[in-house]
Protein backbone atom coordinates (compact mmCIF):
# COMPACT_ATOMS: atom_id res chain seq x y z
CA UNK A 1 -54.18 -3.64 -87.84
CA UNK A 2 -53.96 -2.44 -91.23
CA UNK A 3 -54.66 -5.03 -93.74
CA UNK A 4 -52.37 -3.61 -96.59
CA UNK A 5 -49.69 -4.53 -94.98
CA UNK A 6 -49.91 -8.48 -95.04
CA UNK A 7 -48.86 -10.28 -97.88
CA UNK A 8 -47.28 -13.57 -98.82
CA UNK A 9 -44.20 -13.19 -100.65
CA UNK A 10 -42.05 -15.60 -102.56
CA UNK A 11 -38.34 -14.40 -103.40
CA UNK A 12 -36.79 -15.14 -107.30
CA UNK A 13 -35.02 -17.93 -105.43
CA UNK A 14 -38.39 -19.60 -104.47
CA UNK A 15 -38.33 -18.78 -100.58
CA UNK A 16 -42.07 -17.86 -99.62
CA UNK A 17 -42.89 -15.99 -96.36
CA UNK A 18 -45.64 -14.02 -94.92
CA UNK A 19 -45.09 -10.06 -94.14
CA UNK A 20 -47.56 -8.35 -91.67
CA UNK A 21 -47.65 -5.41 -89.25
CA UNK A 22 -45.99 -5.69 -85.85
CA UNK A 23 -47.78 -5.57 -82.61
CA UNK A 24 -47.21 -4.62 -79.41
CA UNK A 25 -47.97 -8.75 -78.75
CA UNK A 26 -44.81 -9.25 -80.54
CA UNK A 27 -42.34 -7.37 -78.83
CA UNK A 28 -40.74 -10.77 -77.51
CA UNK A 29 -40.73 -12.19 -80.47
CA UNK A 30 -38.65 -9.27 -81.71
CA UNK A 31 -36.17 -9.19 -78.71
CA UNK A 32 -35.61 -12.99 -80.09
CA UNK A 33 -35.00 -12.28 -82.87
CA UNK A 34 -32.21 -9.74 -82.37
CA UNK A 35 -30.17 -12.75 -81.01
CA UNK A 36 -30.24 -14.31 -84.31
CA UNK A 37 -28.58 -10.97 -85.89
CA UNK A 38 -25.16 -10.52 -85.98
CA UNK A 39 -23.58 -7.71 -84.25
CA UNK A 40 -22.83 -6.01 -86.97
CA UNK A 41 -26.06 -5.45 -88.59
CA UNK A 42 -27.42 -4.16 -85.09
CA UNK A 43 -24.65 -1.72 -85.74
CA UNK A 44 -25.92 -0.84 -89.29
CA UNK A 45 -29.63 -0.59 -88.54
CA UNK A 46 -29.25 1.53 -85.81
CA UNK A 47 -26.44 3.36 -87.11
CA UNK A 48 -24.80 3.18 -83.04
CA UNK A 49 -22.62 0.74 -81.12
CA UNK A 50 -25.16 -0.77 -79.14
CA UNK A 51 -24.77 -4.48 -78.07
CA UNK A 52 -28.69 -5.27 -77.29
CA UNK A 53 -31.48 -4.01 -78.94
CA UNK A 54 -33.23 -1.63 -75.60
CA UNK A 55 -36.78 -2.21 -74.29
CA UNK A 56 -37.66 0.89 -75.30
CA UNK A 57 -36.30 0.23 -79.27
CA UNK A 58 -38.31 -3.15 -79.11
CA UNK A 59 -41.51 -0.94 -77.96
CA UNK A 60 -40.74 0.95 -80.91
CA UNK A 61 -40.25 -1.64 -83.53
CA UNK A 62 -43.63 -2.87 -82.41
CA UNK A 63 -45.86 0.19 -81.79
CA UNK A 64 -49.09 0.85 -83.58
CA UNK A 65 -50.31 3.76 -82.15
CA UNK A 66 -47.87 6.05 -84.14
CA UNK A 67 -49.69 7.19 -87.32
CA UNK A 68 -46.55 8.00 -89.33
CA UNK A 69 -44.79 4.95 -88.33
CA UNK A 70 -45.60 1.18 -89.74
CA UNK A 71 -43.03 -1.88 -88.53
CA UNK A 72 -43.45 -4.98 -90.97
CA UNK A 73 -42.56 -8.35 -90.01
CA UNK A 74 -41.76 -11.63 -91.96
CA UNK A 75 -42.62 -15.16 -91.02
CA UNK A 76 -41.17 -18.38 -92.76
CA UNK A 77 -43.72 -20.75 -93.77
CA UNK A 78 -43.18 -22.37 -89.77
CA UNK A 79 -43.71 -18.98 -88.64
CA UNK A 80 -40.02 -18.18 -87.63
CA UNK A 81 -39.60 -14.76 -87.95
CA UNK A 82 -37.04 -13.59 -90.42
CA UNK A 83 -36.93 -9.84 -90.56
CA UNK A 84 -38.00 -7.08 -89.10
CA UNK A 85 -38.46 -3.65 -91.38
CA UNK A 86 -39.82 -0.38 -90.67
CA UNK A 87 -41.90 2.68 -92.34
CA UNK A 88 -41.40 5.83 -91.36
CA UNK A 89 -43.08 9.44 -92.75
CA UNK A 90 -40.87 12.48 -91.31
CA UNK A 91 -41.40 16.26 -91.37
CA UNK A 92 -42.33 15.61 -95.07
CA UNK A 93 -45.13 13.31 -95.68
CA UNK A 94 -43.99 12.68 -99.05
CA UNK A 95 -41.13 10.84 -98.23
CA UNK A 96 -40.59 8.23 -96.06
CA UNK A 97 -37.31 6.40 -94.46
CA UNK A 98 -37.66 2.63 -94.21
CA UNK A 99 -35.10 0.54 -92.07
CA UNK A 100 -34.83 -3.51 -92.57
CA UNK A 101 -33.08 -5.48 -90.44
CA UNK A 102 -32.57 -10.05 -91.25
CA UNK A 103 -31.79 -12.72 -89.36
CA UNK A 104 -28.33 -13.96 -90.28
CA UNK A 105 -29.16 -17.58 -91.44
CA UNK A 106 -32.19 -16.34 -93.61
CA UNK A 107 -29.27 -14.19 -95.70
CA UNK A 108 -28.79 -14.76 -99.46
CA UNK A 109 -32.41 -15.70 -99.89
CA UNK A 110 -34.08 -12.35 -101.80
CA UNK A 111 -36.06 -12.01 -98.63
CA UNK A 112 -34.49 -8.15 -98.28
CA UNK A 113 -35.13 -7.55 -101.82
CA UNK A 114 -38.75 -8.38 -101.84
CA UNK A 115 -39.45 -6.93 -98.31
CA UNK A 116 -37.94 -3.43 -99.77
CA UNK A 117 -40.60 -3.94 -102.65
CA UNK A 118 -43.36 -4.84 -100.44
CA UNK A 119 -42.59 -1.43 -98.38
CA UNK A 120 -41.85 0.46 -101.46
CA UNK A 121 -45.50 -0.93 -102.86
CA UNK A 122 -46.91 0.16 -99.69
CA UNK A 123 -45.46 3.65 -100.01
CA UNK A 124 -46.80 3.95 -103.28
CA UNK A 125 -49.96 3.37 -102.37
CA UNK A 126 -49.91 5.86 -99.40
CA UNK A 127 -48.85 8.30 -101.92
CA UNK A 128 -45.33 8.54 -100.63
CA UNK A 129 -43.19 10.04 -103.26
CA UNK A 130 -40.30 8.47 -102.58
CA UNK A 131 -37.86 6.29 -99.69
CA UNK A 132 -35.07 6.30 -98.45
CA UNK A 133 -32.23 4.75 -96.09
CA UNK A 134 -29.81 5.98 -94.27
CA UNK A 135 -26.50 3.13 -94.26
CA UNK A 136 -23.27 3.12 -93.00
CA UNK A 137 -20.71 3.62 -95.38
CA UNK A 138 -19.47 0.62 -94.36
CA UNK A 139 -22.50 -1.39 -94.82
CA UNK A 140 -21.54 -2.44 -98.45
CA UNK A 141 -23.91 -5.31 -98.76
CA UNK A 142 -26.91 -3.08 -97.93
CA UNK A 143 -26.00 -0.09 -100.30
CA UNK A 144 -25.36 -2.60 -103.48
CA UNK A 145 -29.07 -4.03 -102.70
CA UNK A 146 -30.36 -0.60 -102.43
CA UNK A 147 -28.42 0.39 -106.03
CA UNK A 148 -29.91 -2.68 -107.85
CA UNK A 149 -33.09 -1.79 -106.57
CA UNK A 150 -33.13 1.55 -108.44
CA UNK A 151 -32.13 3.17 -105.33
CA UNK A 152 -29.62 6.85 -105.41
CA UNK A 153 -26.93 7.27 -103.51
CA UNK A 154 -26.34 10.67 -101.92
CA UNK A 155 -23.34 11.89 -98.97
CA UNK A 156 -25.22 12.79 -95.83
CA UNK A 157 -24.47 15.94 -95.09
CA UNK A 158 -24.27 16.26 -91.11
CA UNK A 159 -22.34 12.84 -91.40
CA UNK A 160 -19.36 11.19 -93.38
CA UNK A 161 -19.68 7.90 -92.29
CA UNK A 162 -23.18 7.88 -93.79
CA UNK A 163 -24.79 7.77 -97.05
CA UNK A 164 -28.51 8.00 -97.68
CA UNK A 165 -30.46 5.98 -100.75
CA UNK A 166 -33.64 7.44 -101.92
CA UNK A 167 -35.75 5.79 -104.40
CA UNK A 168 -38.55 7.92 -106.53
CA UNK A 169 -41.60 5.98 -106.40
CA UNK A 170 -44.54 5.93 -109.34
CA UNK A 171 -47.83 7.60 -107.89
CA UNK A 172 -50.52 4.94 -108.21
CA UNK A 173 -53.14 5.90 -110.73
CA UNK A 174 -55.60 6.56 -108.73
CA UNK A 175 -53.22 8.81 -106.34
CA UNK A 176 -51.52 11.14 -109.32
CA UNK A 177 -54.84 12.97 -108.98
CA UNK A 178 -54.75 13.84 -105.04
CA UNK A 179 -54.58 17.19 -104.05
CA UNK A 180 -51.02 17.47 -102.23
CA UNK A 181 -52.59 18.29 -99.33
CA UNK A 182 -53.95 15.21 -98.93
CA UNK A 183 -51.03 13.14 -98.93
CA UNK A 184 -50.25 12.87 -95.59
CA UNK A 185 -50.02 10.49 -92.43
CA UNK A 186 -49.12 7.01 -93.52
CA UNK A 187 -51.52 5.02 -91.89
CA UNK A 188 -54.52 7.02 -93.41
């Protein structure tokens, strides 16, 4: 398990919780908590109609074997889980695509706003250059977080009903120095 990736986190509206990397140990956990997700946002995250989230998404959502992958999970203080967000490096290792998904009662707390800047602080320190999202169009709630957040919004090209949000992240000071060809695999 990679230890950057737990911290506790309190939101501006005082809501603490506890972020850590999945496991495969918690692949349960996860299929419960897509039952306390509306429809909808199944829809948004993964951008299809499914109903159900699949066995083979949950195996997914709580792999660690992947090296260019990271899934993040958040625990209230009783340890019910409250989101589930995802890291992902692509054919460019200086950009990664991050996915967040929240229970529906746990809404309008600032927990999506300070898992994005956990994950973006993460990035940073992996020497990611910068993020980004792919939303529905429709997904307004998602893509006004995503613009206060400092995040762009750009048309997908292969898709209209898409937009992606990318967000330039600052090199940490000890990473503007790295040869770019040693920013690579996320989990390094």
């Amino acid at each position: 398990m990679l230890e950057d990736t737990d911290d506790d986190l309190t939101t501006r509206t005082g809501f603490r919780f506890h972020v850590r990397q999945a496991t495969p140990q918690d692949e349960a956990m996860v299929a419960g908590f897509f039952t306390h997700v509306t429809p909808e946002d199944i829809r948004f995250r993964f951008l299809s109609g499914m109903k159900t989230v699949s066995h083979e998404r949950l195996v997914a959502l709580t792999r660690v074997d992947d090296p260019r992958v990271v899934n993040f999970l958040a625990f209230s203080p009783n340890e019910t889980l409250l989101a589930v967000a995802m890291l992902a490096a692509g054919d460019d290792p200086e950009r990664g695509e991050v996915a967040l998904t929240i229970r529906d009662d746990f809404k309008h707390q600032g927990i999506s706003w300070e898992m994005l800047e956990h994950i973006c602080r993460y990035a940073e320190r992996h020497n990611f250059k910068s993020i980004e999202s792919l939303e529905s169009r429709a997904n307004h709630a998602a893509i006004d977080l995503e613009r206060d957040m400092e995040f762009q919004v750009f048309d997908d090209e292969d898709d209209p009903t898409v937009v992606v949000l990318r967000r330039d992240l600052k090199l940490q000071p000890d990473a503007a120095s790295i040869d770019g060809s040693e920013v690579s695999h996320i989990l390094r």
